[in-house]
N, C-alpha and C. Protein backbone atom coordinates (compact mmCIF):
# COMPACT_ATOMS: atom_id res chain seq x y z
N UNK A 1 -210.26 166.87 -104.27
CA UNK A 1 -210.21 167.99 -105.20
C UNK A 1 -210.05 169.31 -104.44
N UNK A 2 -210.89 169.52 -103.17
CA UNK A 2 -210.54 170.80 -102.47
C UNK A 2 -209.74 171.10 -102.23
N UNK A 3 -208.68 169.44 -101.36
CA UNK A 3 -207.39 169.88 -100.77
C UNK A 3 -206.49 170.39 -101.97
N UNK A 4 -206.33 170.14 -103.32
CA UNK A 4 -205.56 170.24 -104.61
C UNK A 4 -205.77 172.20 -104.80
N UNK A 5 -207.08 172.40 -104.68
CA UNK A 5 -207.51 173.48 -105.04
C UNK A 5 -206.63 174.50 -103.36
N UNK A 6 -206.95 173.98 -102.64
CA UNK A 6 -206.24 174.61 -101.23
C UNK A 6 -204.85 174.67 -101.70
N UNK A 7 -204.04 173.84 -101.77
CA UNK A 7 -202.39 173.93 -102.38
C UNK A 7 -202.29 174.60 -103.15
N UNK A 8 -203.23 174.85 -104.24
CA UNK A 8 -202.50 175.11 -105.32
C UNK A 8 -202.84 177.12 -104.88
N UNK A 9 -203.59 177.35 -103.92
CA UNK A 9 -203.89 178.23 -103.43
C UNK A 9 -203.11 178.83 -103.30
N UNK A 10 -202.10 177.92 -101.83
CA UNK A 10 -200.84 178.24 -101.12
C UNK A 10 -199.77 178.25 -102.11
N UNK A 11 -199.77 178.14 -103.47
CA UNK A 11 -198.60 177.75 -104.67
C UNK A 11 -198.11 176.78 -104.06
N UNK A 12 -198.45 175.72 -103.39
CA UNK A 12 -197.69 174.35 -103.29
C UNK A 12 -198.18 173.31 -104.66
N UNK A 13 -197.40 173.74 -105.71
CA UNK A 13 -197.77 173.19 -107.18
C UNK A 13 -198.11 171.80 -106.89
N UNK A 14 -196.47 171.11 -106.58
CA UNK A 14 -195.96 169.86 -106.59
C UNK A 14 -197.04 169.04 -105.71
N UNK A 15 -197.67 169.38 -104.54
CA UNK A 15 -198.75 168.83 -103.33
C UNK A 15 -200.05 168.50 -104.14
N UNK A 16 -200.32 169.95 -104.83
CA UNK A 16 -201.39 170.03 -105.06
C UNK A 16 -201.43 168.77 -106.67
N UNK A 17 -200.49 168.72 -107.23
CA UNK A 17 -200.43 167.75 -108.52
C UNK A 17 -200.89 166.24 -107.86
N UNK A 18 -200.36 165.82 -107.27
CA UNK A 18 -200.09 164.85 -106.55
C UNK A 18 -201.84 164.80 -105.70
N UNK A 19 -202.55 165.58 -105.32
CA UNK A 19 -204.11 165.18 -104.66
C UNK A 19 -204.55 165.24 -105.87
N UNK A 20 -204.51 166.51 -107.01
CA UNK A 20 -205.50 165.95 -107.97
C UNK A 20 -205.65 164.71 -108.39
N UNK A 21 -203.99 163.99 -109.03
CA UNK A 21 -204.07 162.73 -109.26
C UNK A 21 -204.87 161.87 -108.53
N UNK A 22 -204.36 161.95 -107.38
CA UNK A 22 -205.48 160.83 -106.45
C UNK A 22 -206.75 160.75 -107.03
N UNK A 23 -207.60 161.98 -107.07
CA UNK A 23 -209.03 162.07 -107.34
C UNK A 23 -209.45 161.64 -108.76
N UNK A 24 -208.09 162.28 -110.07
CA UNK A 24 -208.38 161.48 -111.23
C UNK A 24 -208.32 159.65 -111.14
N UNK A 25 -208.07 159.18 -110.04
CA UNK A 25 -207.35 157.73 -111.02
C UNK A 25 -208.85 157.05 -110.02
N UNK A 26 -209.53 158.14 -108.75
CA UNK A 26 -210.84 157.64 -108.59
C UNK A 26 -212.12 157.45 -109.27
N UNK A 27 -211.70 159.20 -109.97
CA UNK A 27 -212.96 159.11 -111.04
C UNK A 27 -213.19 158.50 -112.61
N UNK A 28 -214.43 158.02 -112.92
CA UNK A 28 -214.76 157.86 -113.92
C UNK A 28 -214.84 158.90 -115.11
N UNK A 29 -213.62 158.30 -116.03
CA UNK A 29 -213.09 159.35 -116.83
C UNK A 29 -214.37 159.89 -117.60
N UNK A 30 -215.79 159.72 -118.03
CA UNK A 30 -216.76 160.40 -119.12
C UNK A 30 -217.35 161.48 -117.67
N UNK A 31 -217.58 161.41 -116.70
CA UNK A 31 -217.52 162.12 -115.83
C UNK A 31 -216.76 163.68 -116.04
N UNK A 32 -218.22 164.53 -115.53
CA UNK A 32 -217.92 166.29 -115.50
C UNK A 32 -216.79 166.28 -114.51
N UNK A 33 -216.74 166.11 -113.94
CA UNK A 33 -215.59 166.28 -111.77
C UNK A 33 -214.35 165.26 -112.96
N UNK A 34 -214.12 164.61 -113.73
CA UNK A 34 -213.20 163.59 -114.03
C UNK A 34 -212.36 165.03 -115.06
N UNK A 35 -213.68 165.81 -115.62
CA UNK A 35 -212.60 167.06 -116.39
C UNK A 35 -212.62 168.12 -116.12
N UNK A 36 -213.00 168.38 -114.82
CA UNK A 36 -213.18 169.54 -114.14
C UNK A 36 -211.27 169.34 -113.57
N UNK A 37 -211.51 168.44 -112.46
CA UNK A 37 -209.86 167.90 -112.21
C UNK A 37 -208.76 167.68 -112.85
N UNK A 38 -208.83 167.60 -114.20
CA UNK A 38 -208.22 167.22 -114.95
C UNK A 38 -207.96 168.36 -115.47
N UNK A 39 -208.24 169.42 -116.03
CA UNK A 39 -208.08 170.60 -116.36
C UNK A 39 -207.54 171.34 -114.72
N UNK A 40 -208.02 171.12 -113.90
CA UNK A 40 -207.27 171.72 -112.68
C UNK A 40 -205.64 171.23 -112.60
N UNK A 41 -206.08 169.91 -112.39
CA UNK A 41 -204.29 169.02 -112.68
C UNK A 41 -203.18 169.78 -113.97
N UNK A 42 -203.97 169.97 -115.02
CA UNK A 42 -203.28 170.89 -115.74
C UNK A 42 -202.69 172.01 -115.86
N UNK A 43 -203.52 172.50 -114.84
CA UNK A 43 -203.08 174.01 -114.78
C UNK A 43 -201.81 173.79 -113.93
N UNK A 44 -202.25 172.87 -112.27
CA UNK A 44 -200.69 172.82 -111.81
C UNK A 44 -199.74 172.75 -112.14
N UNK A 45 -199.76 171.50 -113.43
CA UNK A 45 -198.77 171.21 -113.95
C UNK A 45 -197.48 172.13 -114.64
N UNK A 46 -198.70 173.07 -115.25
CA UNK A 46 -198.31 174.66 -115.55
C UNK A 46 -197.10 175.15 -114.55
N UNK A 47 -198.28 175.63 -113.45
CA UNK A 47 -197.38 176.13 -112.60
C UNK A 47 -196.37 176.11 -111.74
N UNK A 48 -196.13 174.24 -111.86
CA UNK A 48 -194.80 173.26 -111.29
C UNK A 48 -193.97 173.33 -112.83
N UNK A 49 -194.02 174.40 -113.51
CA UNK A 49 -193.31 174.16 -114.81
C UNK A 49 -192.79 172.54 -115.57
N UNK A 50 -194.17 171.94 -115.67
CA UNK A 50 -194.54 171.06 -116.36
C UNK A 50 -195.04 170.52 -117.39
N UNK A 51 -194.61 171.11 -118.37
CA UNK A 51 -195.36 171.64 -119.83
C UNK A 51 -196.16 170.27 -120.11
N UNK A 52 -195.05 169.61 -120.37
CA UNK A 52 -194.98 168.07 -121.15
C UNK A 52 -196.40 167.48 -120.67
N UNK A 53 -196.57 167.31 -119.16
CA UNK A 53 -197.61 166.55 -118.84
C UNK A 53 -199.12 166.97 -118.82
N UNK A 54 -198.49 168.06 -118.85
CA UNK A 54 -200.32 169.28 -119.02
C UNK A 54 -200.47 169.13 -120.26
N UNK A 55 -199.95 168.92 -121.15
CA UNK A 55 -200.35 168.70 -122.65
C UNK A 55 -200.64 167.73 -122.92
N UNK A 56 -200.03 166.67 -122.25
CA UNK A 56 -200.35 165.10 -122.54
C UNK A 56 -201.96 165.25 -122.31
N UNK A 57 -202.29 165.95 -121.06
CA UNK A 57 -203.71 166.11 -120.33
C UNK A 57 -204.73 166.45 -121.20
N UNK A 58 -204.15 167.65 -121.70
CA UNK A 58 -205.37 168.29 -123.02
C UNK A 58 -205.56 167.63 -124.07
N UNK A 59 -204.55 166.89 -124.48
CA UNK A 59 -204.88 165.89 -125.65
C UNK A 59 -205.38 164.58 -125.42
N UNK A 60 -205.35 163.96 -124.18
CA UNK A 60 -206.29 163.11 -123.96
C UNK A 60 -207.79 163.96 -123.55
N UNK A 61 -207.85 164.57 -123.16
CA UNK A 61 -208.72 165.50 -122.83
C UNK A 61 -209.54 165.28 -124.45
N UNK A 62 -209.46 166.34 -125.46
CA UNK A 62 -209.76 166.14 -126.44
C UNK A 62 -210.19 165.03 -127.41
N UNK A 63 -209.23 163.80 -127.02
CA UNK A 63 -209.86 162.76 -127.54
C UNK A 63 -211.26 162.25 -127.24
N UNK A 64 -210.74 161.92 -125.86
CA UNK A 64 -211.71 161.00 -125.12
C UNK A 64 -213.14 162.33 -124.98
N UNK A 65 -213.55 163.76 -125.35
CA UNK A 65 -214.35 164.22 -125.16
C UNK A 65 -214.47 165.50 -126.44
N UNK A 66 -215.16 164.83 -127.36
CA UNK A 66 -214.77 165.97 -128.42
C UNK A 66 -215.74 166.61 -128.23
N UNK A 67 -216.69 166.49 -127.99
CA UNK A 67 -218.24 167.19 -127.75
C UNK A 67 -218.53 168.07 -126.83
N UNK A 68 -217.39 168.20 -125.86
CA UNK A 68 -217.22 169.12 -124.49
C UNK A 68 -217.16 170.39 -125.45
N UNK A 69 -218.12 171.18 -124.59
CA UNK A 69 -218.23 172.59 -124.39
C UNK A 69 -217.00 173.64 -123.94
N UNK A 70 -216.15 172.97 -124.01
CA UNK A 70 -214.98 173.97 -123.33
C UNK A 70 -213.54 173.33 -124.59
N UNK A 71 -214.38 172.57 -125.96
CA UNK A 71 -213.57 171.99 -126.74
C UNK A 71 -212.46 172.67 -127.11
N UNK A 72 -212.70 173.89 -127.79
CA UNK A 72 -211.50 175.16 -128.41
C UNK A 72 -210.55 175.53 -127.22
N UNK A 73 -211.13 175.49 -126.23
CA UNK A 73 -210.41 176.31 -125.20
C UNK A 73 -209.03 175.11 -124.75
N UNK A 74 -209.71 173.98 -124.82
CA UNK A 74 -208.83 172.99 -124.72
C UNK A 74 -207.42 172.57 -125.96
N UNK A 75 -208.35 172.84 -127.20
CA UNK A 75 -206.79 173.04 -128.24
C UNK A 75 -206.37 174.41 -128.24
N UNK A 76 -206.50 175.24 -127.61
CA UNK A 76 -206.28 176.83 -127.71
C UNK A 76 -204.84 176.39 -125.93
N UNK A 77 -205.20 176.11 -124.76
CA UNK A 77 -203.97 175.24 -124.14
C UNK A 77 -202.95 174.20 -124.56
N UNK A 78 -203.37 173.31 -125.71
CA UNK A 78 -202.62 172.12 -126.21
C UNK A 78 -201.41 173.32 -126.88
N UNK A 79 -201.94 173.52 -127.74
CA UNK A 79 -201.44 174.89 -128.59
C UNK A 79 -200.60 175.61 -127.90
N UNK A 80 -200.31 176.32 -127.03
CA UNK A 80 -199.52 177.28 -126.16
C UNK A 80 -199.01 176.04 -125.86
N UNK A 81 -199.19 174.89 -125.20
CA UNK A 81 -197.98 174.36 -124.41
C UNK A 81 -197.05 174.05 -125.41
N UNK A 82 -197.92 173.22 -126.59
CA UNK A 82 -196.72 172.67 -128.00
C UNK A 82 -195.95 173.76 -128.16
N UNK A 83 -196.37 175.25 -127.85
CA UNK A 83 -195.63 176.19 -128.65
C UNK A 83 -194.40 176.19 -127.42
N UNK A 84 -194.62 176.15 -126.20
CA UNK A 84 -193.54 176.43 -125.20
C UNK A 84 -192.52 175.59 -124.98
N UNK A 85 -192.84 173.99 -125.78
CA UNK A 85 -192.24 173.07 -125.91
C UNK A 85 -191.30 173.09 -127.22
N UNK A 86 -191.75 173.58 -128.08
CA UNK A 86 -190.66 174.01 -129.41
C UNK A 86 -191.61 172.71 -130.21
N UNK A 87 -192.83 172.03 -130.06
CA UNK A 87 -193.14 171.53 -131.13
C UNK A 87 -194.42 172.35 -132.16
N UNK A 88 -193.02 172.06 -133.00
CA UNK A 88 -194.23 173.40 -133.79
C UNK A 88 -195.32 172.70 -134.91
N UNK A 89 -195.05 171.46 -135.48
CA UNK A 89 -196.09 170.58 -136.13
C UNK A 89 -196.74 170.77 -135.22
N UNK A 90 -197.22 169.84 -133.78
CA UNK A 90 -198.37 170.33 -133.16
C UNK A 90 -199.00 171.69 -133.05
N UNK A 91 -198.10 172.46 -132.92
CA UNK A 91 -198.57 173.90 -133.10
C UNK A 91 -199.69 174.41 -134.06
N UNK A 92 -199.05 173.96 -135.13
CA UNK A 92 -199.73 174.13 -136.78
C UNK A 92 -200.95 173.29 -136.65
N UNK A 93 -200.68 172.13 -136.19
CA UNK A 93 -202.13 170.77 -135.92
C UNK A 93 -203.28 171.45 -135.31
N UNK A 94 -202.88 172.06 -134.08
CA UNK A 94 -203.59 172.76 -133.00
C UNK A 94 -204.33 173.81 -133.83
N UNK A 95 -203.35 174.11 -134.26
CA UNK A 95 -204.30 175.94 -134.68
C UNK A 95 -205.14 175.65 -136.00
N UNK A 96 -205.13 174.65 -136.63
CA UNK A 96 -205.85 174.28 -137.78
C UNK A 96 -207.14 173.93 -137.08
N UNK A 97 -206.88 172.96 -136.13
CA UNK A 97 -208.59 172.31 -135.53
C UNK A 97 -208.99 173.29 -134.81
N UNK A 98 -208.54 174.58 -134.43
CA UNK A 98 -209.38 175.56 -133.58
C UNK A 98 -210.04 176.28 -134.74
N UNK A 99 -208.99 176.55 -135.71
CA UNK A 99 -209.75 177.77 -136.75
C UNK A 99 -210.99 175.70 -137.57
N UNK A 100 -210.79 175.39 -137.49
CA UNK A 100 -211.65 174.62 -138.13
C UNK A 100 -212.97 174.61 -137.42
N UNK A 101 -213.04 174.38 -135.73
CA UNK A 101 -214.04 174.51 -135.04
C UNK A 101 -214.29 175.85 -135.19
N UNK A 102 -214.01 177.08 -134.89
CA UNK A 102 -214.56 178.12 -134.93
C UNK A 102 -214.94 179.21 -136.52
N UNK A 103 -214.76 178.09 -137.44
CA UNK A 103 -215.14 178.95 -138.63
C UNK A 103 -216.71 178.86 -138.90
N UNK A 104 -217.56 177.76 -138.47
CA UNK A 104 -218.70 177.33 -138.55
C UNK A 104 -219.45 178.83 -137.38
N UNK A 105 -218.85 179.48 -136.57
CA UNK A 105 -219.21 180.28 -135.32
C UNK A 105 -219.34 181.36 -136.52
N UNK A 106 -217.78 182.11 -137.02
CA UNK A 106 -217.80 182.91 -137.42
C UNK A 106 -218.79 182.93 -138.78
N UNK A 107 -218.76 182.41 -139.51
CA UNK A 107 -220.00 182.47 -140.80
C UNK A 107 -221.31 182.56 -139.94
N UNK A 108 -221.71 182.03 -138.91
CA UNK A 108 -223.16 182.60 -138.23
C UNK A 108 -222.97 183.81 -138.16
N UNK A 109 -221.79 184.43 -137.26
CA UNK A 109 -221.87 185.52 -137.07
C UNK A 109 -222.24 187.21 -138.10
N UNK A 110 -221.60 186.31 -139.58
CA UNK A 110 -221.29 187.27 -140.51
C UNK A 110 -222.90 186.89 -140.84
N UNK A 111 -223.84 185.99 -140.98
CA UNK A 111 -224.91 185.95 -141.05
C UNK A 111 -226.24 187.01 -140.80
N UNK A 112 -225.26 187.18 -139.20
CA UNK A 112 -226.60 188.06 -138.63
C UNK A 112 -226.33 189.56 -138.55
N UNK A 113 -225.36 189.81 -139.88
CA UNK A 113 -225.27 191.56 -139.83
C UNK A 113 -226.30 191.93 -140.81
């Protein structure tokens, strides 16, 4: 994971994609370090202009962990990539389950004025 985080330092996207993998296909996917990396792998993917596979990432991401604390933030990335990809049903999919997770936030909020 360091060396991935070192590359991707140096912008060696493509290097750094390629160690994260290594470390995902070691770790046990319900594992924190399994989506810590995995969200790192994503970002490279980003920045090796790789839309397709960083999205594949967040949406398994999402499945396999709906209960993660970093849930919205994860369809709030699915979302931008569908949008950079031209799929816009996902788009619409995406932005429904974020405003769906975060409407339960906002009614607390309007609560405590």
């Amino acid at each position: 994971e360091k060396l991935g985080d070192i590359l991707r330092g140096d912008h060696r996207e493509a290097v750094a994609v390629a160690a994260y993998q290594k470390v995902i296909q070691k770790t046990e996917e319900s594992s924190y370090q399994f989506i810590r990396v995995a969200t790192k792998l994503a970002g490279a993917y980003e920045a090796n202009r790789q839309p397709s596979p960083a999205l594949k990432l967040y949406e398994d991401l999402i499945k396999a962990h709906p209960a993660n604390h970093n849930l919205v933030e994860f369809y709030k990335r699915a979302r931008d990539l569908a949008h950079a990809l031209g799929d816009n049903a996902k788009v619409k999919s995406f932005q429904a389950k974020i405003d769906e997770l975060l409407k339960p936030q906002q009614g607390e909020a309007s609560k405590k004025k």
